[in-house]
Protein backbone atom coordinates (compact mmCIF):
# COMPACT_ATOMS: atom_id res chain seq x y z
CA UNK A 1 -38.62 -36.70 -81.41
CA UNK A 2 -38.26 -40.30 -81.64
CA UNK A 3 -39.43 -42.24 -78.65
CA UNK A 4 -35.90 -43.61 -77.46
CA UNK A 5 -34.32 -40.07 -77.95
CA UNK A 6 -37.56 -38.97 -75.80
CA UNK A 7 -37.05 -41.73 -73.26
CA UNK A 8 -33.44 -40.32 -72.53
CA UNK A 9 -33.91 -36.77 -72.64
CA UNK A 10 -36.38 -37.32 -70.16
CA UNK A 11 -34.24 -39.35 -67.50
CA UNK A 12 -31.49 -36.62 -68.27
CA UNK A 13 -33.77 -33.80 -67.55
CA UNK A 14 -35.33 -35.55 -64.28
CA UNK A 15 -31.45 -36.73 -63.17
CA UNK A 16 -29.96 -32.59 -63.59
CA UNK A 17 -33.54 -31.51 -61.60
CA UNK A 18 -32.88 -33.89 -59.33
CA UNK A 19 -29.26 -32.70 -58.92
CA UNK A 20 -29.87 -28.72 -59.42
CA UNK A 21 -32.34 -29.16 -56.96
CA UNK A 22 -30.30 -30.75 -54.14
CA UNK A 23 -27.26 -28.91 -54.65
CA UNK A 24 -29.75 -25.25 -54.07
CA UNK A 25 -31.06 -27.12 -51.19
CA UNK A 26 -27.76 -27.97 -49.39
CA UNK A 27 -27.12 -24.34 -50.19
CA UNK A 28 -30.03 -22.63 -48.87
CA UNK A 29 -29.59 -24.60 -45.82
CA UNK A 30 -25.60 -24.32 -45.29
CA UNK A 31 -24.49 -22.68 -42.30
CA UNK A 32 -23.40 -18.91 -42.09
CA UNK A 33 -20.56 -18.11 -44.14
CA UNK A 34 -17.46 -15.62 -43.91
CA UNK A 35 -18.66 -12.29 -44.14
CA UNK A 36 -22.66 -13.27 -43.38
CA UNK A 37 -24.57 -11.74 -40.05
CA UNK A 38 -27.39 -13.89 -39.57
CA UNK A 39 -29.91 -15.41 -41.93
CA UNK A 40 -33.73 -14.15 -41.19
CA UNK A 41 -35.60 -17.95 -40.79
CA UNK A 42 -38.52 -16.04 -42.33
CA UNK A 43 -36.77 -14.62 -45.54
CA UNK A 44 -34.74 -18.44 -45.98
CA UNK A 45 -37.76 -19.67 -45.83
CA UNK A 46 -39.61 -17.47 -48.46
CA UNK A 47 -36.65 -18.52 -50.79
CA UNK A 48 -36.60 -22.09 -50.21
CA UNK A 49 -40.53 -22.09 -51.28
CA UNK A 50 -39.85 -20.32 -53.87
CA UNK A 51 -36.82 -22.12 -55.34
CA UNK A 52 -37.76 -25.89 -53.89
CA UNK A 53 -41.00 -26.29 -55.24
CA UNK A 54 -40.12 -28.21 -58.32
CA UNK A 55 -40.67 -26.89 -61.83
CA UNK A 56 -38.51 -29.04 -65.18
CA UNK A 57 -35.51 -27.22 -64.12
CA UNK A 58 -34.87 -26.84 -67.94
CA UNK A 59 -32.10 -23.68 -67.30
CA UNK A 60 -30.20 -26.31 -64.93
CA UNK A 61 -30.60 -29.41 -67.84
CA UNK A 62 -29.05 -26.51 -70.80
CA UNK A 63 -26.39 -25.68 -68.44
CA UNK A 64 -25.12 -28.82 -67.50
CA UNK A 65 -25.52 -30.58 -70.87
CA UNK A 66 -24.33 -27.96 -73.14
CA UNK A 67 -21.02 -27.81 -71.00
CA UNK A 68 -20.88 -31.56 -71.17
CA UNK A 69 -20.28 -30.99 -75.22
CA UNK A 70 -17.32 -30.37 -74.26
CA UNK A 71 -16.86 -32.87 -71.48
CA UNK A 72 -16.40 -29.97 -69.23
CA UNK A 73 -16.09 -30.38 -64.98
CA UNK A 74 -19.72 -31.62 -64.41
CA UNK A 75 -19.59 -30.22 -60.51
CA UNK A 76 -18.81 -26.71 -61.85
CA UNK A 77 -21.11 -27.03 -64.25
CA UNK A 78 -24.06 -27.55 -61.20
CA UNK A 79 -22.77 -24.92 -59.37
CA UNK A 80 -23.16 -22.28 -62.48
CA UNK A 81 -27.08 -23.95 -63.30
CA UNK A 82 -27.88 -23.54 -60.01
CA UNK A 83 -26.56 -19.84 -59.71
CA UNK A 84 -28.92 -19.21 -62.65
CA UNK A 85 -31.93 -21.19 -61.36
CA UNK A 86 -31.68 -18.98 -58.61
CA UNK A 87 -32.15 -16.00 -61.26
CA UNK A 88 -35.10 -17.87 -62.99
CA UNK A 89 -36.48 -18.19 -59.48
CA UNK A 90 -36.39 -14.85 -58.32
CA UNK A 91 -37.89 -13.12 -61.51
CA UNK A 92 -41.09 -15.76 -60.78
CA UNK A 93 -41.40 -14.68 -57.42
CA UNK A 94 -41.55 -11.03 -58.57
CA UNK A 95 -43.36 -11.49 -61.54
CA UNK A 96 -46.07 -13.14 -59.84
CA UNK A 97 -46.50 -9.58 -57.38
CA UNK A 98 -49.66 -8.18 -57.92
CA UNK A 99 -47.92 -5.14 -59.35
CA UNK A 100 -46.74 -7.42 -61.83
CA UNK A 101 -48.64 -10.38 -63.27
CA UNK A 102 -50.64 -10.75 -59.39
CA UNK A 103 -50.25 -14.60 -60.14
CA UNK A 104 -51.59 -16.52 -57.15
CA UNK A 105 -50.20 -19.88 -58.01
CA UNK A 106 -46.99 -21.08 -59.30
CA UNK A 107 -46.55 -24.60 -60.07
CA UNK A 108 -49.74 -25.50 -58.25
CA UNK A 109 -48.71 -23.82 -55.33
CA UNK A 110 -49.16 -20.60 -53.93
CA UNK A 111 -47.26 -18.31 -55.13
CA UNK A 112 -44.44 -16.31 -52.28
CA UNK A 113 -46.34 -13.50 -51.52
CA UNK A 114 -49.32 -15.81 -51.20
CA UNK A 115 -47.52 -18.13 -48.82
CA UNK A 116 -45.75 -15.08 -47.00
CA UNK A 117 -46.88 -11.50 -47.63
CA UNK A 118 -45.44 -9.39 -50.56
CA UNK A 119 -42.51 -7.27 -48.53
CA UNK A 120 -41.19 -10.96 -48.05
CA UNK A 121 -41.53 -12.33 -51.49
CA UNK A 122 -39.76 -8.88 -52.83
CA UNK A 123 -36.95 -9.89 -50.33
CA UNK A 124 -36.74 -13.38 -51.45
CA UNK A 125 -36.33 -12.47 -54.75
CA UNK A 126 -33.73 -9.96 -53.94
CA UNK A 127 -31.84 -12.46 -51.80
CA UNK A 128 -31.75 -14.82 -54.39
CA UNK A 129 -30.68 -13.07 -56.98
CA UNK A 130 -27.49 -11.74 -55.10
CA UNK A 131 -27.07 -15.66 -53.59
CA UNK A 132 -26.78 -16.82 -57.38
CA UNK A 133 -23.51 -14.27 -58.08
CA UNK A 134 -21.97 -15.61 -54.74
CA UNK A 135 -22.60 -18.87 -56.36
CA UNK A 136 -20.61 -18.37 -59.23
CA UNK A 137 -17.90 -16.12 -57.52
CA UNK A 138 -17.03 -18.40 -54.79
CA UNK A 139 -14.27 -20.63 -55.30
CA UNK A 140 -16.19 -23.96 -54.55
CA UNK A 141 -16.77 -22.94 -58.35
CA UNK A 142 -13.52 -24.74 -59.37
CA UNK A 143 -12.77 -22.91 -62.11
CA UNK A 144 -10.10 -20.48 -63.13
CA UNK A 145 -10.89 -16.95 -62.04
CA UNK A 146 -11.06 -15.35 -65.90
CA UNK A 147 -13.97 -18.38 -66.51
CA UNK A 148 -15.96 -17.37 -62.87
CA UNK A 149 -15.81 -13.53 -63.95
CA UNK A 150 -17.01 -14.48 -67.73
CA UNK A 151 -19.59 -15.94 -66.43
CA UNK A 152 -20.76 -13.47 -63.83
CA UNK A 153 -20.63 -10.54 -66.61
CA UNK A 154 -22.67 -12.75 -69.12
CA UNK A 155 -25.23 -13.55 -65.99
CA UNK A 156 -25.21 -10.01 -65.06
CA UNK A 157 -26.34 -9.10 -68.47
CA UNK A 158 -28.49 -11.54 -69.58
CA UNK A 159 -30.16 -10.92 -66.39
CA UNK A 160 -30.26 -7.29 -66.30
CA UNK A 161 -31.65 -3.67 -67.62
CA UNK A 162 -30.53 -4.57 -71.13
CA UNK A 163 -32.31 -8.20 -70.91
CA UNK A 164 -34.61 -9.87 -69.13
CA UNK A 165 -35.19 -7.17 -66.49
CA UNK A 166 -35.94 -4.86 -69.60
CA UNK A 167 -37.76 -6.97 -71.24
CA UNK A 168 -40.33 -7.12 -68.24
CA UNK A 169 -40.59 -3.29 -68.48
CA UNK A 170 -41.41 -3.91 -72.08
CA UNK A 171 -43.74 -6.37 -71.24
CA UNK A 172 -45.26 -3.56 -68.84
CA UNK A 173 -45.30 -0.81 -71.15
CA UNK A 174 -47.29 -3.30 -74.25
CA UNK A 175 -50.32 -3.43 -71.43
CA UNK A 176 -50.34 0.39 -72.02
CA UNK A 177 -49.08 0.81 -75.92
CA UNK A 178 -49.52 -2.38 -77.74
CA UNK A 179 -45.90 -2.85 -80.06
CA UNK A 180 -45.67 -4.08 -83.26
CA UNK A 181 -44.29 -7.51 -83.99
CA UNK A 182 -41.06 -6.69 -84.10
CA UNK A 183 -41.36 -5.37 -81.12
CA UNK A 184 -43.01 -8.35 -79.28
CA UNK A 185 -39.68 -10.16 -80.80
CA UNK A 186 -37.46 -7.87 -79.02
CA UNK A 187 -39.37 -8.46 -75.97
CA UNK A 188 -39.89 -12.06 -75.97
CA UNK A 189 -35.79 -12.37 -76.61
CA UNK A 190 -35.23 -10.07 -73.48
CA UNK A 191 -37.64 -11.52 -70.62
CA UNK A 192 -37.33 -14.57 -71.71
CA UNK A 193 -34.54 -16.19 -74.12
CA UNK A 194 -32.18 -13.98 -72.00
CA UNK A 195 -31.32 -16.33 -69.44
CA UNK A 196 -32.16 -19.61 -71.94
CA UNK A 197 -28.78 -18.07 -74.34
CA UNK A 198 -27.23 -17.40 -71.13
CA UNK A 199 -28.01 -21.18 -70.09
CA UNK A 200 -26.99 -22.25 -73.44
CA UNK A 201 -23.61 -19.96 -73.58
CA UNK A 202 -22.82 -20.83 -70.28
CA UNK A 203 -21.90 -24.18 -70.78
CA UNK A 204 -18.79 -23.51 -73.37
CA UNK A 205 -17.80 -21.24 -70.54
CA UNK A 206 -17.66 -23.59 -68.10
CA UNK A 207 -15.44 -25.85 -70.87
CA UNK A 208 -13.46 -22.96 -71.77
CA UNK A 209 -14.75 -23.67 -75.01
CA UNK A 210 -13.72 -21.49 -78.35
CA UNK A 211 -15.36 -18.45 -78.91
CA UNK A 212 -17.22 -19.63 -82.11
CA UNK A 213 -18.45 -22.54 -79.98
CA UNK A 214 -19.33 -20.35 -77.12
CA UNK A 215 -21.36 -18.07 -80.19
CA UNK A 216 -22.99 -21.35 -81.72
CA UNK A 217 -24.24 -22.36 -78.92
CA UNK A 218 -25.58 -18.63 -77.89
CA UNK A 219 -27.28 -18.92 -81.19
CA UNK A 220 -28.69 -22.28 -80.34
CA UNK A 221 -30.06 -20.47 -76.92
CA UNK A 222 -31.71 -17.71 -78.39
CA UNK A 223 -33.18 -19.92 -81.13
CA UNK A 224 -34.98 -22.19 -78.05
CA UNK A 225 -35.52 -18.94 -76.34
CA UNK A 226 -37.94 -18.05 -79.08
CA UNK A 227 -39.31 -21.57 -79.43
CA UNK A 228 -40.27 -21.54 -75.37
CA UNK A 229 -42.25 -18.40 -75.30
CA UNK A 230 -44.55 -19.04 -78.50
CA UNK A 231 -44.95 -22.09 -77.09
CA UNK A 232 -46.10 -20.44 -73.60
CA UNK A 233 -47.98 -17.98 -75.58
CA UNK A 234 -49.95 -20.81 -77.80
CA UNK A 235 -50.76 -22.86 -74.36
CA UNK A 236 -51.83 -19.69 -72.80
CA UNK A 237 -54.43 -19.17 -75.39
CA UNK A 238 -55.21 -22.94 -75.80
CA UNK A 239 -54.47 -24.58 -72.50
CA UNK A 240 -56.51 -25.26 -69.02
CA UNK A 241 -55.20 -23.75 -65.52
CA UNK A 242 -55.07 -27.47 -64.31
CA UNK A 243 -52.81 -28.44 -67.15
CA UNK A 244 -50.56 -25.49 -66.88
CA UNK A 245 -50.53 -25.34 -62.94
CA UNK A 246 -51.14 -21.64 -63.24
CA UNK A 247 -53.67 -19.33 -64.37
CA UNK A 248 -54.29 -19.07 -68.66
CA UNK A 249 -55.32 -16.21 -71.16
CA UNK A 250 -53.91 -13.77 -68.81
CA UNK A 251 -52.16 -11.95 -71.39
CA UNK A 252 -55.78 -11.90 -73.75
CA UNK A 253 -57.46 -10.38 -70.33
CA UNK A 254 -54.39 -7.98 -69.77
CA UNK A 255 -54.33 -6.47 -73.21
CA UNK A 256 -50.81 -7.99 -73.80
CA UNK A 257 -49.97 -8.53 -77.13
CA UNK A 258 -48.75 -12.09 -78.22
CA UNK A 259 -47.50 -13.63 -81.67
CA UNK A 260 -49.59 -16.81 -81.16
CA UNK A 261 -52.80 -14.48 -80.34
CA UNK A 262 -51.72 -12.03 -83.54
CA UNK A 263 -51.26 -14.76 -85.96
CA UNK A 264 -53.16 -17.44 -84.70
CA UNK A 265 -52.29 -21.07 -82.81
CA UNK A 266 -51.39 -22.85 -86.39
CA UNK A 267 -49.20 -20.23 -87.57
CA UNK A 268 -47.80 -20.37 -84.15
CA UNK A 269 -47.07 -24.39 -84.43
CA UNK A 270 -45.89 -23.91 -87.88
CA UNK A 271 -43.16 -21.57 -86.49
CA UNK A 272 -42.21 -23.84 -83.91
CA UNK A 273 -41.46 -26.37 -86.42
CA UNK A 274 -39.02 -24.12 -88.07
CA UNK A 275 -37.49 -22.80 -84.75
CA UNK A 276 -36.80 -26.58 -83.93
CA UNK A 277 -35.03 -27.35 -87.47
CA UNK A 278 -33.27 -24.01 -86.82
CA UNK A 279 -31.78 -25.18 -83.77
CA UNK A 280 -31.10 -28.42 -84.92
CA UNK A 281 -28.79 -27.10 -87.44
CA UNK A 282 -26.73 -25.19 -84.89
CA UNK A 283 -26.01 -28.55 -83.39
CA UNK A 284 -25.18 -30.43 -86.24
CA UNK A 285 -21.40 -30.07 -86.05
CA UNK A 286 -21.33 -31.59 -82.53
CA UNK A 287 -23.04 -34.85 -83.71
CA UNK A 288 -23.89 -37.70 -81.53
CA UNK A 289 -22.84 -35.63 -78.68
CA UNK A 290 -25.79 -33.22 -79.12
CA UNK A 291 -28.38 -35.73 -79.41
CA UNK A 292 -29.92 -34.27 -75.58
CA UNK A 293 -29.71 -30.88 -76.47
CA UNK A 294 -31.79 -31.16 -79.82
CA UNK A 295 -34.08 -33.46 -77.69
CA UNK A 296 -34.11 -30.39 -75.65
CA UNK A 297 -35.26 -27.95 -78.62
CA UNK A 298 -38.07 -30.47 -79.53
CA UNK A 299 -39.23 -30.64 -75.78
CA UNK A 300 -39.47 -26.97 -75.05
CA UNK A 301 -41.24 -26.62 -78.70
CA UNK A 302 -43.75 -29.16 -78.33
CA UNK A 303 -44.60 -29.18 -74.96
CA UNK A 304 -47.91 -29.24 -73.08
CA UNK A 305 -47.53 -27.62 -69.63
């Protein structure tokens, strides 16, 4: 990445976390809506520590920019990366149960059921999982109504049984039987580059985009999808706690089975290479206009934390 093309992905990333992050915030602390009871102080306050406290917002950034390809609403556009940052933040706070990954930091931070107790954290997560389809469904989401339901149906399943949801069982199940590499593929693509093609797809949503855009850029997703768990897998075997702001070589110590650890960290960075050029390509037909998402690819495939 050259240093200029660095230098403005950079400010663009920090401006949409900036922005993702206030919009959850008014959100989280908006008064009672039609329909709503009461909100628990104890349970809003489990989810605001566990979607407040910081983090690249990268889901947000892919959202916002790949719907701004097609000079889409940008205030939708929020709206739908903050819906699925509340997705991305509810599978941390459950992953990080100790039935899970028992993570007791997250960003350098205790992690919810640390902070709280685990009943709470579970209840978080739940909460903010179903706030993210209200998000979307709402009509402060000005969008037409076919656009809101698209996008709750490709949430729903990017998010679910038949992605990442699954692909934390699978990640469960490899403690116990260790797959082969094509099935560590097939789990990597459903725990994590689910919601990254979602991110990715969502944006030529939003813009009511073509179907072959909406596709190309899906492609593009799962591409970067790829790219950002070898590239947590190669810092988790060569990377310091401190640097990563949570615990490393917990999959080594759990058994898991990883395609940096099975082929080794240069193999690993050799692939990343090749998932960025990959990537790339997808985006060449949208020209100067893509120049922040391919800054994007290189970030999430060369990063150190």
């Amino acid at each position: 990445m050259m240093k200029d093309d660095q230098t403005a992905f950079e400010t663009a990333l920090f401006a949409r976390a900036a922005a993702s992050e206030d919009l959850l915030r008014q959100i989280l602390d908006a008064p009672l809506l039609s329909g709503e009871i009461a909100r628990p102080e104890r349970l809003m306050a489990a989810m605001r520590h566990g979607a407040l406290n910081g983090g690249k917002r990268l889901r947000p950034f892919l959202v916002m920019e790949s719907a701004a390809l097609f000079s889409a609403d940008d205030e939708a556009a929020l709206r739908v990366a903050a819906a699925l940052e509340c997705v991305h933040c509810y599978s941390l706070i459950h992953d990080d149960l100790p039935a899970m990954d028992d993570d007791d930091l997250r960003r350098g931070q205790p992690t919810v059921h640390k902070a709280f107790d685990e009943a709470t954290a579970i209840l978080a997560g739940d909460a903010l999982l179903t706030l993210a389809f209200d998000i979307i469904a709402d009509q402060a989401t000005v969008l037409p109504a076919e656009r809101r339901i698209a996008l709750v149906l490709a949430l729903a399943r990017a998010a679910g049984a038949g992605g990442m949801v699954g692909g934390q069982t699978l990640d469960l199940e490899a403690e116990r039987k260790r797959p082969d590499e094509a099935g560590i593929i097939r789990l990597q693509a459903m725990k994590t580059g689910a919601l990254i093609r979602f991110a990715c797809e969502a944006g030529a949503i939003v813009a009511g985009a073509p179907a072959a855009d909406r596709e190309r850029l899906a492609e593009f997703g799962s591409a970067i999808g790829l790219a950002f768990q070898l590239a947590d897998d190669l810092l988790d075997l060569t990377a310091d706690a401190k640097q990563m702001g949570k615990a490393t070589k917990k999959d080594a110590a759990a058994g898991k089975a990883t395609l940096a650890a099975l082929h080794g960290p240069d193999w690993a960075r050799e692939q990343l290479h090749g998932l960025i050029d990959q990537a790339h390509a997808l985006l060449d037909p949208y020209g100067e206009r893509a120049a922040l998402l391919k800054a994007a690819a290189t970030f999430v495939a060369t990063r150190n934390n």
